[in-house]
Protein backbone atom coordinates (compact mmCIF):
# COMPACT_ATOMS: atom_id res chain seq x y z
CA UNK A 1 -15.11 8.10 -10.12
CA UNK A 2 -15.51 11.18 -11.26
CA UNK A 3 -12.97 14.00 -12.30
CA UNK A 4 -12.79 15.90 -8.61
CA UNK A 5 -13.03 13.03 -6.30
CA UNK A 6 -10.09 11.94 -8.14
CA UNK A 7 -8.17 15.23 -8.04
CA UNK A 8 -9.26 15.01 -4.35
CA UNK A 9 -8.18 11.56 -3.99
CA UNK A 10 -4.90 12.21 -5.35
CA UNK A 11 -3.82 15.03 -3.73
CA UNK A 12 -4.53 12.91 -0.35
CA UNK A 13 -2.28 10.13 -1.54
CA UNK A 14 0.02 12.41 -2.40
CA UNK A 15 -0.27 10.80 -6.17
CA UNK A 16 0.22 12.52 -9.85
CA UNK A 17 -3.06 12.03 -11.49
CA UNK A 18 -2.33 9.62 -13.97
CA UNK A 19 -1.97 7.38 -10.89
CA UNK A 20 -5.85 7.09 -10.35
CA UNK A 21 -6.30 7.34 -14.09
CA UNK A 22 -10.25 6.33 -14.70
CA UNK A 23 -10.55 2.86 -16.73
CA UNK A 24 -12.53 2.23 -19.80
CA UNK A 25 -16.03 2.68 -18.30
CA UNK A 26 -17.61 -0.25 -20.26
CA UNK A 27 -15.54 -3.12 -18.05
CA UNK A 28 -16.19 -3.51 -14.68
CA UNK A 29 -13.26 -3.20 -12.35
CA UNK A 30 -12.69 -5.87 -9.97
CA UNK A 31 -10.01 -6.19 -7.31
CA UNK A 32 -9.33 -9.43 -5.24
CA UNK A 33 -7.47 -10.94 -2.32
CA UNK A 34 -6.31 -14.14 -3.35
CA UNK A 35 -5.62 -15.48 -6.17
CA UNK A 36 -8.39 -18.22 -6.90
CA UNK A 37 -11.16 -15.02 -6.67
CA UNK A 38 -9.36 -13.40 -9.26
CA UNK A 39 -9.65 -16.34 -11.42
CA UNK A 40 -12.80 -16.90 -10.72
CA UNK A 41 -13.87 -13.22 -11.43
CA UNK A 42 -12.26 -13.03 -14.71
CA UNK A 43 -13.73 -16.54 -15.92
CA UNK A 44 -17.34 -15.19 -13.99
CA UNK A 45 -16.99 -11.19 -16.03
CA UNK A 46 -15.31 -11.93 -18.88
CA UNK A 47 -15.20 -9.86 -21.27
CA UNK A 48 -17.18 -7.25 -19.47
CA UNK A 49 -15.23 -6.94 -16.38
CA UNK A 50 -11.09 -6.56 -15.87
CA UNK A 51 -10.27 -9.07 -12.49
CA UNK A 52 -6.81 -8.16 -10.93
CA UNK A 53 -5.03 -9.22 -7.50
CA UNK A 54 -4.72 -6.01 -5.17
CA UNK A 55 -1.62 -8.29 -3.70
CA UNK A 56 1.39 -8.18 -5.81
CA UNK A 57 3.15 -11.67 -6.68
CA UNK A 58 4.77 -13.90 -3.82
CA UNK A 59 3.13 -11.66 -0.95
CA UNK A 60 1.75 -13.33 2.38
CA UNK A 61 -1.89 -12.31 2.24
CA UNK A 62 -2.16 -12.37 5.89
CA UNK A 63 0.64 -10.00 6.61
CA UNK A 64 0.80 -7.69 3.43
CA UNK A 65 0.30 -3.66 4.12
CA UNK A 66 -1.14 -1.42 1.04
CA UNK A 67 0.58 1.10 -0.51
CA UNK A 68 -0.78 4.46 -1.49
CA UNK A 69 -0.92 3.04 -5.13
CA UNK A 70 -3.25 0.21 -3.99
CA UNK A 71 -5.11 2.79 -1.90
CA UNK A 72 -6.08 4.16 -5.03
CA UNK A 73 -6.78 0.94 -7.13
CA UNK A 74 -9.35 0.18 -4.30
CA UNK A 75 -10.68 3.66 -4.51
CA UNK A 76 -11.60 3.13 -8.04
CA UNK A 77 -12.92 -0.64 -8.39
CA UNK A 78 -16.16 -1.63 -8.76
CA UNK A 79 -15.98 -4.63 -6.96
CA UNK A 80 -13.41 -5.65 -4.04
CA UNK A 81 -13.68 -9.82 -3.64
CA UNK A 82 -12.13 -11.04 -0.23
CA UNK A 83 -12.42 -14.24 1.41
CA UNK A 84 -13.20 -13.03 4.92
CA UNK A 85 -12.64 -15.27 8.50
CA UNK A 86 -9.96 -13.33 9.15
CA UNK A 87 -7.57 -14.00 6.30
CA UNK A 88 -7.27 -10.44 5.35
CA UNK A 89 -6.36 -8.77 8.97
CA UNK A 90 -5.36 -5.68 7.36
CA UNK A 91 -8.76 -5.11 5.44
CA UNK A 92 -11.10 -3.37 7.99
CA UNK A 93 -8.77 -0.96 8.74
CA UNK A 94 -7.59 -0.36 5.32
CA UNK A 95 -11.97 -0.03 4.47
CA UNK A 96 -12.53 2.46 7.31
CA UNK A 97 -9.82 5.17 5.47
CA UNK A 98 -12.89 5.20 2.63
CA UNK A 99 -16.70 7.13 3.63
CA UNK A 100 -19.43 4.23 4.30
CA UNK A 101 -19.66 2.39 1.18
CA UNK A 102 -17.54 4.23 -1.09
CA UNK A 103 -16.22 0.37 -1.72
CA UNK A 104 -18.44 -2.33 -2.64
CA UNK A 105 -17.23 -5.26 -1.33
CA UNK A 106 -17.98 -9.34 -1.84
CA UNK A 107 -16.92 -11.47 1.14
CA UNK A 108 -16.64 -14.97 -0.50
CA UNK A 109 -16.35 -16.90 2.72
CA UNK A 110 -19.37 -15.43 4.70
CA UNK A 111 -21.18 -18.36 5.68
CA UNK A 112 -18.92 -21.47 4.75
CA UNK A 113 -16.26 -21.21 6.70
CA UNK A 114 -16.30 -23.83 9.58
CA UNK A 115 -14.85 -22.79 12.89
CA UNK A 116 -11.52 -24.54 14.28
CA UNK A 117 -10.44 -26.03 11.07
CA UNK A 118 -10.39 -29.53 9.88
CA UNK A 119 -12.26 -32.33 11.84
CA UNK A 120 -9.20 -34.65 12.73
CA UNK A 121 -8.99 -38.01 14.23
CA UNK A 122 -5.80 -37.50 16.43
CA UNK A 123 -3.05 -35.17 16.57
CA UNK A 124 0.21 -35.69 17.37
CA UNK A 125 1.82 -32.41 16.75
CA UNK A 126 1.15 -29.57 18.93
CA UNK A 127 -1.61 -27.39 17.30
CA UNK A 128 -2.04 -23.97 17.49
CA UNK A 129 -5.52 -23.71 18.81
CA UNK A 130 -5.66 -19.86 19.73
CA UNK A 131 -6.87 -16.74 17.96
CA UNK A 132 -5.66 -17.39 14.44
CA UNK A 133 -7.67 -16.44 12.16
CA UNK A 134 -10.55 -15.70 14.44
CA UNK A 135 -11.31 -19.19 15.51
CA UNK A 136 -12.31 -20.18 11.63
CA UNK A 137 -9.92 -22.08 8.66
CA UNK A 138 -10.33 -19.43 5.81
CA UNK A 139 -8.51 -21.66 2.78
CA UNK A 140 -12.45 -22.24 1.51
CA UNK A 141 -11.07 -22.29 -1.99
CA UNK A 142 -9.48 -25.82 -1.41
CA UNK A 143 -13.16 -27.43 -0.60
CA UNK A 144 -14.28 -27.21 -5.04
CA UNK A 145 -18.17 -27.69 -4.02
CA UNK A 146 -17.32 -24.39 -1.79
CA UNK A 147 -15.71 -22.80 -4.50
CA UNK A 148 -18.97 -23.13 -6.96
CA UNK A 149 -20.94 -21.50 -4.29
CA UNK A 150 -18.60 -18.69 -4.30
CA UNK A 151 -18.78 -18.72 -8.00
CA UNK A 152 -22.25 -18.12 -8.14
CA UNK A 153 -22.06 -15.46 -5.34
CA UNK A 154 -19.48 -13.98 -7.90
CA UNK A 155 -21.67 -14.26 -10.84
CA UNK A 156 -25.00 -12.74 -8.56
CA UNK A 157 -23.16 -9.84 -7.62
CA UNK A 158 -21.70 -8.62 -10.62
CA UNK A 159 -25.24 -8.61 -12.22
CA UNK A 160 -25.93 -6.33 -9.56
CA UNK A 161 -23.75 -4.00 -10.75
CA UNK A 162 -24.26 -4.55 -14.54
CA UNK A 163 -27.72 -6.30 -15.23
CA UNK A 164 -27.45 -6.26 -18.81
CA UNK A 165 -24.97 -8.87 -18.52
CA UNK A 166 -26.50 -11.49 -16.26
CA UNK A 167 -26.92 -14.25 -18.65
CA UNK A 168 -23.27 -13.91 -19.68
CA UNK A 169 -22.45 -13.97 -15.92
CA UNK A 170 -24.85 -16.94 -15.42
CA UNK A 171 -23.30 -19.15 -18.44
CA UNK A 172 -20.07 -18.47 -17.63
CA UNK A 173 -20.60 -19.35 -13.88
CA UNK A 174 -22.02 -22.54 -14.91
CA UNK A 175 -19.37 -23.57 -17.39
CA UNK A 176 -16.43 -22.47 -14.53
CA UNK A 177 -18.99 -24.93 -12.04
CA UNK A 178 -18.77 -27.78 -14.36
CA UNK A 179 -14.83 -27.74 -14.32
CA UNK A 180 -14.78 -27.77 -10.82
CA UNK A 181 -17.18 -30.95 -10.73
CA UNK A 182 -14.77 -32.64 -13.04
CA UNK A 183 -11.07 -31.16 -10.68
CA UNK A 184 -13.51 -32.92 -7.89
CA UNK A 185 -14.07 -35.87 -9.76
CA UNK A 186 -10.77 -36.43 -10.59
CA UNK A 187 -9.72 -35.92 -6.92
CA UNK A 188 -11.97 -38.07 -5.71
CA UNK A 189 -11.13 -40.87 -8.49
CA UNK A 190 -7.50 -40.11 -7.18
CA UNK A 191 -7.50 -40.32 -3.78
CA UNK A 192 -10.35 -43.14 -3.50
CA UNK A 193 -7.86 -45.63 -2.70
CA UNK A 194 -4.40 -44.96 -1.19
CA UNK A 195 -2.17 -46.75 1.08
CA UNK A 196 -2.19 -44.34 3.54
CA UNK A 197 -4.43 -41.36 4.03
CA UNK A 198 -1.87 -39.59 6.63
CA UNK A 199 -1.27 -35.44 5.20
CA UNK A 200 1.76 -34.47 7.33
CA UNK A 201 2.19 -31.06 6.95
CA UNK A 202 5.44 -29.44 8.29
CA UNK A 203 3.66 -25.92 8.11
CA UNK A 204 0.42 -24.60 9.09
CA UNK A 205 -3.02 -26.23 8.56
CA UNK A 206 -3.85 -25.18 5.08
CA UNK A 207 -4.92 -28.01 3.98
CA UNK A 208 -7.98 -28.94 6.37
CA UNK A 209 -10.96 -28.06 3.20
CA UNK A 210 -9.47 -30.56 0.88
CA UNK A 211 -8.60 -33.25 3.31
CA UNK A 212 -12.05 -33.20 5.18
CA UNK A 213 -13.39 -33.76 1.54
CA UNK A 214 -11.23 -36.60 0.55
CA UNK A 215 -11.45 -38.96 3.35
CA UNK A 216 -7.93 -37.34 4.50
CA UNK A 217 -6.36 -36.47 7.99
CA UNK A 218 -4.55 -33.17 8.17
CA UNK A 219 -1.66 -33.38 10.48
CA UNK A 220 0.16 -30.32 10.71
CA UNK A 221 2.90 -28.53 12.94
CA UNK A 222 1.11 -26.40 13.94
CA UNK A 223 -2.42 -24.74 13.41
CA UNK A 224 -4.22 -21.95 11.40
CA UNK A 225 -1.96 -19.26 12.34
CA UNK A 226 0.63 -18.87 9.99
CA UNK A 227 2.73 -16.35 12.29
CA UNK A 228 2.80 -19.24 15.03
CA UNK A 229 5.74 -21.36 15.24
CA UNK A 230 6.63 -25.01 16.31
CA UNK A 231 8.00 -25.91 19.54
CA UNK A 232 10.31 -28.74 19.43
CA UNK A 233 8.35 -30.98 21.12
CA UNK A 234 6.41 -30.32 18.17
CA UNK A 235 8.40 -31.66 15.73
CA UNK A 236 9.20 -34.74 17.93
CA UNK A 237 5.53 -35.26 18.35
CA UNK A 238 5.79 -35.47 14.44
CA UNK A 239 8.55 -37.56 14.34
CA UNK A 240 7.03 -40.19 16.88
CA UNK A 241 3.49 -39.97 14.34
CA UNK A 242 5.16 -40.54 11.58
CA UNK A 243 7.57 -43.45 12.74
CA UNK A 244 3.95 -45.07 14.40
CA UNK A 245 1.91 -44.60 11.15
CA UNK A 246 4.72 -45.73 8.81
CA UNK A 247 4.40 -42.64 7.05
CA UNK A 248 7.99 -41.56 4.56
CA UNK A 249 6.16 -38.45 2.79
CA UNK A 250 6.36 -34.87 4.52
CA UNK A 251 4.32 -32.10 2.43
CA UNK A 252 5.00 -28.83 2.47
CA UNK A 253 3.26 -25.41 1.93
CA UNK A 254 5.20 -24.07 -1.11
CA UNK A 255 5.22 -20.33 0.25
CA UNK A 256 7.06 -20.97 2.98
CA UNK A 257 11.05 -22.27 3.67
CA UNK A 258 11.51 -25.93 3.53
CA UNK A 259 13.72 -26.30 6.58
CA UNK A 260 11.19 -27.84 9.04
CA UNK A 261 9.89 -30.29 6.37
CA UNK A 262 13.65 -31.11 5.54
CA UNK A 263 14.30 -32.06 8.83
CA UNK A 264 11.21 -33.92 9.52
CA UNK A 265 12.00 -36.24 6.13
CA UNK A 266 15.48 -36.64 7.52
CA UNK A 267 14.48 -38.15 10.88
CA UNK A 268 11.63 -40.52 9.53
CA UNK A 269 14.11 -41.49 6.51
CA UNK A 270 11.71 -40.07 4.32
CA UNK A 271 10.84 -37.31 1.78
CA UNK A 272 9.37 -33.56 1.23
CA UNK A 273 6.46 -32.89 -1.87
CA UNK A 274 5.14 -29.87 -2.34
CA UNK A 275 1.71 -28.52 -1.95
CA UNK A 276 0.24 -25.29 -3.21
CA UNK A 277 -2.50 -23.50 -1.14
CA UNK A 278 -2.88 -21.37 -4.27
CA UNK A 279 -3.81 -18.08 -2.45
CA UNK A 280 -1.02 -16.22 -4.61
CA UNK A 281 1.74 -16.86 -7.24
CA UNK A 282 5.69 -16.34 -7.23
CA UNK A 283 6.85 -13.92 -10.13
CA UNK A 284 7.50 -16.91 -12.59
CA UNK A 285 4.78 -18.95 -12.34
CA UNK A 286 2.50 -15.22 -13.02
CA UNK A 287 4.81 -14.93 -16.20
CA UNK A 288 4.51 -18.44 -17.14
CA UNK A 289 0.89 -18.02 -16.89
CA UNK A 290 -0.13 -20.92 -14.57
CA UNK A 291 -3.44 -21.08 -13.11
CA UNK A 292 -5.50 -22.41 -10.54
CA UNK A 293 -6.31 -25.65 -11.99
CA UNK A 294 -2.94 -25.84 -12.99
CA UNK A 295 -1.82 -25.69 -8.89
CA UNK A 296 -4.60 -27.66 -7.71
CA UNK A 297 -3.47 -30.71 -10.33
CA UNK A 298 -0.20 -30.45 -9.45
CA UNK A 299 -1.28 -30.95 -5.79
CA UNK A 300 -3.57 -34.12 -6.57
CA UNK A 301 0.04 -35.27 -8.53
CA UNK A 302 1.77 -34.53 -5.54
CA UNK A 303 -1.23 -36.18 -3.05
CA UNK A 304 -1.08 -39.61 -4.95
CA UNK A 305 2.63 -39.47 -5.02
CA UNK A 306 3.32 -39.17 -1.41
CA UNK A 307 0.00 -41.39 -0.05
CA UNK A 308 0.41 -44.24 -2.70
CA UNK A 309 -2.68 -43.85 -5.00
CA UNK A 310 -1.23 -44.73 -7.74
């Protein structure tokens, strides 16, 4: 940006200066929703581009509000990635405070999204079925054939903006592709053959990607709205499933409290694992550095824990 829309943009925020302090200009700047997309853009740029979260640690991505800090973070990116379908209510309004294409964005789940969630074979809890997030599951990132498409969307764009470093873009694309082929693989090998193939969520459905690609059923309290909450008969619609199905292993989301699933394990005599949706980090697991394919392992861990694969 250049000196006086800064001075300008500052004195709107109501910032000092250094606040919207201009970058190295030789590294793109890329801001994203969720946590995978940042991965993915800093594996995808490398070392020409700087990938950060516009969402501090631990916050709920669908009910977060900006600050006139991030304001101006947006205001000077190159490159805003978002997943789209609704996940990010607070984005077109937050888009129309810039002119028409001040920010370039990337909307990662344009296109692959499917509408209503997961396909499922019965459901015994009480779904929520209403506006959600638009009528379409946005958790994209927990399909990993999706996510290589939205790597190489990634990669595509940002040679847009900096063509002298498509082939970097392109190999490193296709290197962060073949890891996801193998975290698929190894799902796949992992999940092939366990005694049940029940996911009983006491939380939201999250989960409906990865189970739709594993030869799962998602059962869930209640559905892709995470502001909507269970009715009782909910939970005893659960607690009927589970005692039917023979199923002792309630997972849980691990961003949100553990009461429901607590409850749940106590009435089937069973118990709570946790699963991680991965669209953000607590505070210690960003210090201790833990990554995507760190979270989704620890979820295939969890997965052939709780259904017997092992």
């Amino acid at each position: 940006m250049r000196a006086a829309a800064k001075i300008i943009l500052a004195a709107f925020l109501g910032l000092a200066p250094a606040v919207v302090a201009e970058a190295a200009p030789d590294r793109m700047r890329i801001l994203t929703t969720v946590f995978p997309l940042q991965q993915f853009a800093a594996e995808v740029a490398g070392a020409r581009g700087q990938a950060s979260l516009l969402l501090p640690p631990g916050a709920g991505v669908h009910t977060w509000q900006p600050r006139p800090g991030d304001i101006a973070r947006l205001a000077e990116c190159d490159l805003l990635i978002f997943i789209g379908a609704g996940l990010e209510p607070w984005l077109p309004d937050l888009l129309k405070a810039f002119p028409k294409d001040r920010v370039r964005t990337l909307e990662a789940a344009a296109g692959l999204a499917v509408a209503g969630g997961e396909e499922q074979e019965e459901e015994p809890a009480e779904t929520d079925r209403g506006p959600g997030h638009g009528g379409f599951d946005p958790h994209v990132w927990l399909d990993f054939d999706l996510d290589i498409r939205i790597v190489a969307r990634i990669a595509a764009e940002l040679a847009r903006i900096d063509p002298a470093g498509e082939a970097e873009f392109t190999a490193n694309a296709g290197r962060l592709a073949d890891r996801l082929r193998r975290l698929d693989a190894d799902f796949r090998d992992g999940l092939a053959a366990c005694r049940g193939r029940d996911l009983v969520l006491a939380g939201h459905s999250a989960f409906g990607y990865l189970a739709r690609r594993y030869g799962l059923v998602q059962t869930a309290l209640y559905g892709l709205s995470p502001d909507a909450q269970p009715k009782p008969r909910d939970l005893m619609r659960a607690i009927d499933f589970c005692r039917a199905r023979g199923v002792r292993t309630v997972f849980f989301e691990n961003s949100v409290p553990p009461d429901l699933s607590q409850a749940l394990a106590r009435e089937i005599g069973g118990r709570v694992l946790v699963l991680h949706a991965g669209h953000s980090l607590t505070r210690d697991q960003q210090d201790r550095g833990v990554g995507f394919f760190d979270l989704m392992r620890q979820d295939l861990a969890a997965l052939e824990d709780g259904l017997g694969c092992r």
